[in-house]
C-alpha atoms as a PDB file:
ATOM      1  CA  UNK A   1     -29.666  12.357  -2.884  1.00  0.00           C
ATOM      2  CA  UNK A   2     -31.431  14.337  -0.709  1.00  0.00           C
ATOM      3  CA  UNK A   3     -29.117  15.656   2.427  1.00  0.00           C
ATOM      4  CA  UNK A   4     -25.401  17.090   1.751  1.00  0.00           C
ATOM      5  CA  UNK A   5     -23.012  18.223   3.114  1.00  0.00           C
ATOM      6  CA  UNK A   6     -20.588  20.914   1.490  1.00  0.00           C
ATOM      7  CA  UNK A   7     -17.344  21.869   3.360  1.00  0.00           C
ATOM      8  CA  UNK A   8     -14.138  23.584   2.247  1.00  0.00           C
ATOM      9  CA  UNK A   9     -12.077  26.533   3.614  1.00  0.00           C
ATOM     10  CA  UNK A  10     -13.114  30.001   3.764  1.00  0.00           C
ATOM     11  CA  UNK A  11     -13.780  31.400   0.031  1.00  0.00           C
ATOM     12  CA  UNK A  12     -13.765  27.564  -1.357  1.00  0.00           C
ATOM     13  CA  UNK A  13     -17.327  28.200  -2.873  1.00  0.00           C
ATOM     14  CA  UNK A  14     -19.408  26.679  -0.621  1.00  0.00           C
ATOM     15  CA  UNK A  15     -21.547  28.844  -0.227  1.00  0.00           C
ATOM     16  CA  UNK A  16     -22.582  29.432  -4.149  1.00  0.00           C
ATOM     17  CA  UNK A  17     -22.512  25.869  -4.684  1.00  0.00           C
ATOM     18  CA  UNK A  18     -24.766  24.733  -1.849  1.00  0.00           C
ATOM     19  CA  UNK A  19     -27.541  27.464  -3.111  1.00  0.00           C
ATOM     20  CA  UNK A  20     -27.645  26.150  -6.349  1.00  0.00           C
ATOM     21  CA  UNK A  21     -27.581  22.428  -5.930  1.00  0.00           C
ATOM     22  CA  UNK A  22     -30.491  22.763  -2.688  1.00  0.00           C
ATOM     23  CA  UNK A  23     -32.140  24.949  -5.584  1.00  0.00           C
ATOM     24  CA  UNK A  24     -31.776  22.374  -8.301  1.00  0.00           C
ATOM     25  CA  UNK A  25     -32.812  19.257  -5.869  1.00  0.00           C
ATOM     26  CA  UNK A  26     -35.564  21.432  -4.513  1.00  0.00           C
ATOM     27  CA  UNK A  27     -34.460  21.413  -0.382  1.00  0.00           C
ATOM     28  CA  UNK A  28     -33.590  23.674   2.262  1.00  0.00           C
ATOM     29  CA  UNK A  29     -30.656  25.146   2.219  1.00  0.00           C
ATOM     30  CA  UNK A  30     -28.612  26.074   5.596  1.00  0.00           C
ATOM     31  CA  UNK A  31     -25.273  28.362   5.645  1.00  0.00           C
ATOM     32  CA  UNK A  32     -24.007  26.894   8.925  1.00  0.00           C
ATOM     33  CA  UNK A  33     -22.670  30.109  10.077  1.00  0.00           C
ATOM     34  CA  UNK A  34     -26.166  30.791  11.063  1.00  0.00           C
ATOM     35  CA  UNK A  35     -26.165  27.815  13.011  1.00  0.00           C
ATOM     36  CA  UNK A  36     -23.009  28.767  14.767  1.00  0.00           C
ATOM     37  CA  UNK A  37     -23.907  32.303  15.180  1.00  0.00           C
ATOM     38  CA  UNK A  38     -26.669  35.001  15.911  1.00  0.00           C
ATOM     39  CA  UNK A  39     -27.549  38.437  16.369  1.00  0.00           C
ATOM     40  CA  UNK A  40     -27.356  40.141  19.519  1.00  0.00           C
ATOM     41  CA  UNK A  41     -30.343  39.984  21.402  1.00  0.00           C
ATOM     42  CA  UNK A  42     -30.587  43.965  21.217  1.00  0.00           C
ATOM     43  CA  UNK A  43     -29.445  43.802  17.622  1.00  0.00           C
ATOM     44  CA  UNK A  44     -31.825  41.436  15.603  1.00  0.00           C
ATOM     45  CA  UNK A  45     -30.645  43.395  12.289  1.00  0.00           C
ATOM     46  CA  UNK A  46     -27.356  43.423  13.169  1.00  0.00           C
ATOM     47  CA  UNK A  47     -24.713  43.096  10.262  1.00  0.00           C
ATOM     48  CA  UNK A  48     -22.861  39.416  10.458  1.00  0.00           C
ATOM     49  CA  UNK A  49     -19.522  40.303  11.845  1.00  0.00           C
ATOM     50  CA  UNK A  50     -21.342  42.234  14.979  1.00  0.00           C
ATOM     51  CA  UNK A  51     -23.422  38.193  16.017  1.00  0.00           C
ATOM     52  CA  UNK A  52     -22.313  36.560  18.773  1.00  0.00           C
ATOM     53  CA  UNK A  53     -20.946  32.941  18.879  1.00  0.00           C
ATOM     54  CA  UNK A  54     -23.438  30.599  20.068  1.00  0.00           C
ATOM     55  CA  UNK A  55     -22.522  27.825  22.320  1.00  0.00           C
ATOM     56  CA  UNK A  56     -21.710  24.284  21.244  1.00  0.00           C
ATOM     57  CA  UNK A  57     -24.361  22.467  22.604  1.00  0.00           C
ATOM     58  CA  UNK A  58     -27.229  24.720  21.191  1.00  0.00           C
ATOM     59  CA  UNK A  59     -24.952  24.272  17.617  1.00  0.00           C
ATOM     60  CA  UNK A  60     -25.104  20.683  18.220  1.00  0.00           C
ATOM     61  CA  UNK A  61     -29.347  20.279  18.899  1.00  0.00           C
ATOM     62  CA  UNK A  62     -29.472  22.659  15.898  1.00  0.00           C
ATOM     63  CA  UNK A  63     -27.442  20.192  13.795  1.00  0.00           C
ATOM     64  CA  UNK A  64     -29.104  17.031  15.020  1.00  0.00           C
ATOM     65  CA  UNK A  65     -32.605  18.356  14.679  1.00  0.00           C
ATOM     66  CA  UNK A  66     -31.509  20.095  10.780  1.00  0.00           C
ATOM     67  CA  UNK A  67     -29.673  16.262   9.975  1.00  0.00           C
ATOM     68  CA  UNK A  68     -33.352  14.507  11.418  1.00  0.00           C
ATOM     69  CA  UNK A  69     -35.445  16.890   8.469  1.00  0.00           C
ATOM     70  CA  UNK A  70     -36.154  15.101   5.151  1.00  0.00           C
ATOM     71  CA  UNK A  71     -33.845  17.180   2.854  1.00  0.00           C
ATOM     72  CA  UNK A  72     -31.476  19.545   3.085  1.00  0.00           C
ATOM     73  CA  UNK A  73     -27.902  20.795   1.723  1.00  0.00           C
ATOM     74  CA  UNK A  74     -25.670  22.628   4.484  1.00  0.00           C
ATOM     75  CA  UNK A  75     -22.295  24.881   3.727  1.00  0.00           C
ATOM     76  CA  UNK A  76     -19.813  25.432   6.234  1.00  0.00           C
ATOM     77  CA  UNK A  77     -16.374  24.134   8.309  1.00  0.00           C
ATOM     78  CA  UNK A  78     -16.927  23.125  11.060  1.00  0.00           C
ATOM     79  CA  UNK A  79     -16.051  20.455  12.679  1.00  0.00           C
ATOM     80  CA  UNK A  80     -17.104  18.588  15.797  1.00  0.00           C
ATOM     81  CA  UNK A  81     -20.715  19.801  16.259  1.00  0.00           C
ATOM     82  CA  UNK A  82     -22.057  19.025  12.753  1.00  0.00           C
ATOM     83  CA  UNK A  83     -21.024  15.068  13.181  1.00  0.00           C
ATOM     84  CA  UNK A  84     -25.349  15.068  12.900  1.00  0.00           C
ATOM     85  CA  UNK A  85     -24.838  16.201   9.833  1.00  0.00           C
ATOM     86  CA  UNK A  86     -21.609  14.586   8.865  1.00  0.00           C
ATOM     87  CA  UNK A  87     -23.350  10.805   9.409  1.00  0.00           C
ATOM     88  CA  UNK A  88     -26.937  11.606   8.203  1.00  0.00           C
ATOM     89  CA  UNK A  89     -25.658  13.266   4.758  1.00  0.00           C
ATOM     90  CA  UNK A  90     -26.156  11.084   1.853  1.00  0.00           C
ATOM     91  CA  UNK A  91     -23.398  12.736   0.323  1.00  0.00           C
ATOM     92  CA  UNK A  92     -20.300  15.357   1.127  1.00  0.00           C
ATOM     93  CA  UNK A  93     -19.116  17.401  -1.082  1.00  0.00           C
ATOM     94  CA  UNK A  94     -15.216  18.988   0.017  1.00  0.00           C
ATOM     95  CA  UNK A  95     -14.430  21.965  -2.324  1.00  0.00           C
ATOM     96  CA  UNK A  96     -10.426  21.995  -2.235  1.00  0.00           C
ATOM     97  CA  UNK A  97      -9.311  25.309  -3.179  1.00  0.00           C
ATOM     98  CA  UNK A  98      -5.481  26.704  -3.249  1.00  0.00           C
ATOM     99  CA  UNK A  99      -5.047  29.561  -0.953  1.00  0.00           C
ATOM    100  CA  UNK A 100      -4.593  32.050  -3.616  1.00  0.00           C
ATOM    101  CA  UNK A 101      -7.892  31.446  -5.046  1.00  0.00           C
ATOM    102  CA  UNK A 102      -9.560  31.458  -1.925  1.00  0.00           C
ATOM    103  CA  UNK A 103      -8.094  34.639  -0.091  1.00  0.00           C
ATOM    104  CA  UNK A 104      -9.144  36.083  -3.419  1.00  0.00           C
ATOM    105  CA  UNK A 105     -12.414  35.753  -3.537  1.00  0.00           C
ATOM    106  CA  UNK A 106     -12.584  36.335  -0.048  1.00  0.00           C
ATOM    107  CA  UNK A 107     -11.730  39.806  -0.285  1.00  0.00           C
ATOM    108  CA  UNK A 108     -13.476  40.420  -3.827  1.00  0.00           C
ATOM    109  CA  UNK A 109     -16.517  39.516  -1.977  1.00  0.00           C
ATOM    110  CA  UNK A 110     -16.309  41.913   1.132  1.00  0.00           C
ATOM    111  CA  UNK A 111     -15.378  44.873  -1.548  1.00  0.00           C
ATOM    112  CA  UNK A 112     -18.937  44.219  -3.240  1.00  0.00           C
ATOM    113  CA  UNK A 113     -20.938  43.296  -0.306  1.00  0.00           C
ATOM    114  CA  UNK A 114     -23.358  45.720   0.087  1.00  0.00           C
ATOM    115  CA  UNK A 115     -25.482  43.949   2.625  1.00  0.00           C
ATOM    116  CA  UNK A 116     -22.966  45.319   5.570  1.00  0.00           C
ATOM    117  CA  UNK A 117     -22.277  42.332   6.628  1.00  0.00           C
ATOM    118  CA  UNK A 118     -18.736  42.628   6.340  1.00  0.00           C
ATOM    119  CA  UNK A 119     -16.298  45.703   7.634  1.00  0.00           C
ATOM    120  CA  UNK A 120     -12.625  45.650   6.863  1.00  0.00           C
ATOM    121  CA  UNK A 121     -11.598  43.888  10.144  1.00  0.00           C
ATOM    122  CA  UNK A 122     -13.732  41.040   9.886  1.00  0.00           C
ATOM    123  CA  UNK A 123     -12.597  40.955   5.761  1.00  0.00           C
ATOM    124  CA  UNK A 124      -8.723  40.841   6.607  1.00  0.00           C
ATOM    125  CA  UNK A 125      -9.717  38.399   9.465  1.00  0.00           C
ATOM    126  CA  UNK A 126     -11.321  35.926   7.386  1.00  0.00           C
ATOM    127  CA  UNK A 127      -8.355  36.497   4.162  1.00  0.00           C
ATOM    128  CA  UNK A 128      -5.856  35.496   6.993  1.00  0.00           C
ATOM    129  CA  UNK A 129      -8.279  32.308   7.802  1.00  0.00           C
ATOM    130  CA  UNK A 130      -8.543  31.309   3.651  1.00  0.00           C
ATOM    131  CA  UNK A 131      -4.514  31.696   3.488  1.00  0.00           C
ATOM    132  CA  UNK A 132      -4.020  29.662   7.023  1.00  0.00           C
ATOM    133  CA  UNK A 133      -6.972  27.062   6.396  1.00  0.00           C
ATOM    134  CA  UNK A 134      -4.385  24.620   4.702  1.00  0.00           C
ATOM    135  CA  UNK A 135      -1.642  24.838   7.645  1.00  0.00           C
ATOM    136  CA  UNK A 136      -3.467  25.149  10.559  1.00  0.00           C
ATOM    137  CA  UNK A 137      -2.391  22.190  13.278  1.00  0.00           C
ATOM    138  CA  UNK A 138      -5.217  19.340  13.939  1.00  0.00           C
ATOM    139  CA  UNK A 139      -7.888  20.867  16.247  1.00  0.00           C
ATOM    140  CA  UNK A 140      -8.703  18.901  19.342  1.00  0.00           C
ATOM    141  CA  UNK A 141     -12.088  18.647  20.615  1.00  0.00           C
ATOM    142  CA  UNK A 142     -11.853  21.034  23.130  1.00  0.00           C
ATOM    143  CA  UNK A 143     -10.349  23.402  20.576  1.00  0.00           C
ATOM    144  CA  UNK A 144     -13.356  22.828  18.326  1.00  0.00           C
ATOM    145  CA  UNK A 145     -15.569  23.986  21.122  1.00  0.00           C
ATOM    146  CA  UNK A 146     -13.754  26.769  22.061  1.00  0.00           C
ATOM    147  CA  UNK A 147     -13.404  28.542  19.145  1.00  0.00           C
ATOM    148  CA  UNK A 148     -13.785  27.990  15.034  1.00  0.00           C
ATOM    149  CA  UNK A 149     -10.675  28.725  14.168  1.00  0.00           C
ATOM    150  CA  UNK A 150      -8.974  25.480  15.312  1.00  0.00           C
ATOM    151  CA  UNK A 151     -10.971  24.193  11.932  1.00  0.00           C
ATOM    152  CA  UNK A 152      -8.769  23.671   9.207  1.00  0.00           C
ATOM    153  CA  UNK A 153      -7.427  21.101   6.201  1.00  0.00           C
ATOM    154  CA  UNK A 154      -6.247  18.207   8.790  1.00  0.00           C
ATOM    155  CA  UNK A 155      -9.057  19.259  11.068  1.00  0.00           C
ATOM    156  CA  UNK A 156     -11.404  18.418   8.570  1.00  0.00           C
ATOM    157  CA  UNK A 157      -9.967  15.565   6.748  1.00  0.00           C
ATOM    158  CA  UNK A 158      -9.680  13.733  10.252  1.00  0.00           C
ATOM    159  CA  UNK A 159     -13.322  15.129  10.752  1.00  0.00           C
ATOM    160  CA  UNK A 160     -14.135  13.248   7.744  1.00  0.00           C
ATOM    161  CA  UNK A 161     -12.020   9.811   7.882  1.00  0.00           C
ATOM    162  CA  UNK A 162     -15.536   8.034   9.496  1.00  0.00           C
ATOM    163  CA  UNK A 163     -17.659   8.976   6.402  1.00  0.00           C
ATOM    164  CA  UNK A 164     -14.872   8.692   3.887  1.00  0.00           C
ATOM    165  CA  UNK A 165     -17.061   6.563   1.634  1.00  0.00           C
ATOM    166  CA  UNK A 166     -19.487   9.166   0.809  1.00  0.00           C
ATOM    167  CA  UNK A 167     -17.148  12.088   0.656  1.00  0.00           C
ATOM    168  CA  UNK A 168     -16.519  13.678  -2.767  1.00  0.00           C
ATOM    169  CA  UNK A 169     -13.547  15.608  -2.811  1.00  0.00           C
ATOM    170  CA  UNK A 170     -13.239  18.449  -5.323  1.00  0.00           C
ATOM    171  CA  UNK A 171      -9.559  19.995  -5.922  1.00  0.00           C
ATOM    172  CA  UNK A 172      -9.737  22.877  -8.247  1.00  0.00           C
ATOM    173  CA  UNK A 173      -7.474  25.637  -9.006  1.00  0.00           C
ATOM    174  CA  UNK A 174     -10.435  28.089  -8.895  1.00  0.00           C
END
């Protein structure tokens, strides 16, 4: 096993979990959010909730040419522009978390962040994403493109229906 793919909602863990299992197998590890996102040009040390979305076709060649390297294990939901990713993983790992758990930690870690990288808009914006992830309507394509938060629970099982054989599913209560 040497590419995976971890996906989950908001605060699921996918994060943490991706570090340590690239870390244990001894490959790169990729948050996708820095795929789908980047500092403003004038603002290289920017914190994250000040980067910029970047467009879908630049998220897709980043994908394709990350899912073409020898080993690698990438976090994140999205759906639609990692499909790279999606078919070349060997394995896909979907941390299933209840909301409670997962709003939770999602505010527990913008209290300790110390980095910056999250202000109390952007930390009530993502809670309200952790507690809507499971409810959120299918996301079309052209949702997907437009903006991230059309992912979400049927978004992502529907995302994952082609690859369903090598998709791991992890429900936990936190």
């Amino acid at each position: 096993m040497r590419r995976v793919l971890v996906v989950g909602g908001p605060g699921s863990g996918k994060t943490t979990y991706a570090r340590k299992l690239a870390a244990d197998l001894g490959v790169l590890h990729q948050e996708l959010d820095r795929i789908a996102y980047e500092p403003p040009p004038d603002a290289p040390d920017a914190p994250f909730w000040q980067w910029e979305r970047v467009a879908d076709h630049r998220r897709r060649e980043r994908a394709e040419w990350l899912a073409e390297t020898d080993g690698w294990v990438a976090d994140g939901l999205y759906a639609g522009w990692t499909t790279p990713l999606r078919d070349a993983a060997d394995r896909i790992v979907w941390l299933d978390v209840p909301a409670a758990v997962t709003v939770w930690r999602v505010l527990r870690r913008a209290v300790a962040d110390r980095s910056g990288d999250w202000d109390v808009r952007s930390a009530l914006r993502m809670a309200r994403a952790a507690r809507s992830f499971r409810v959120r309507p299918l996301g079309t394509p052209e949702a997907l493109r437009e903006h991230d938060g059309a992912n979400g629970r049927r978004t992502l099982e529907e995302f994952l229906r082609p690859a369903a054989a090598k998709v791991t599913r992890v429900v936990s209560g936190g």
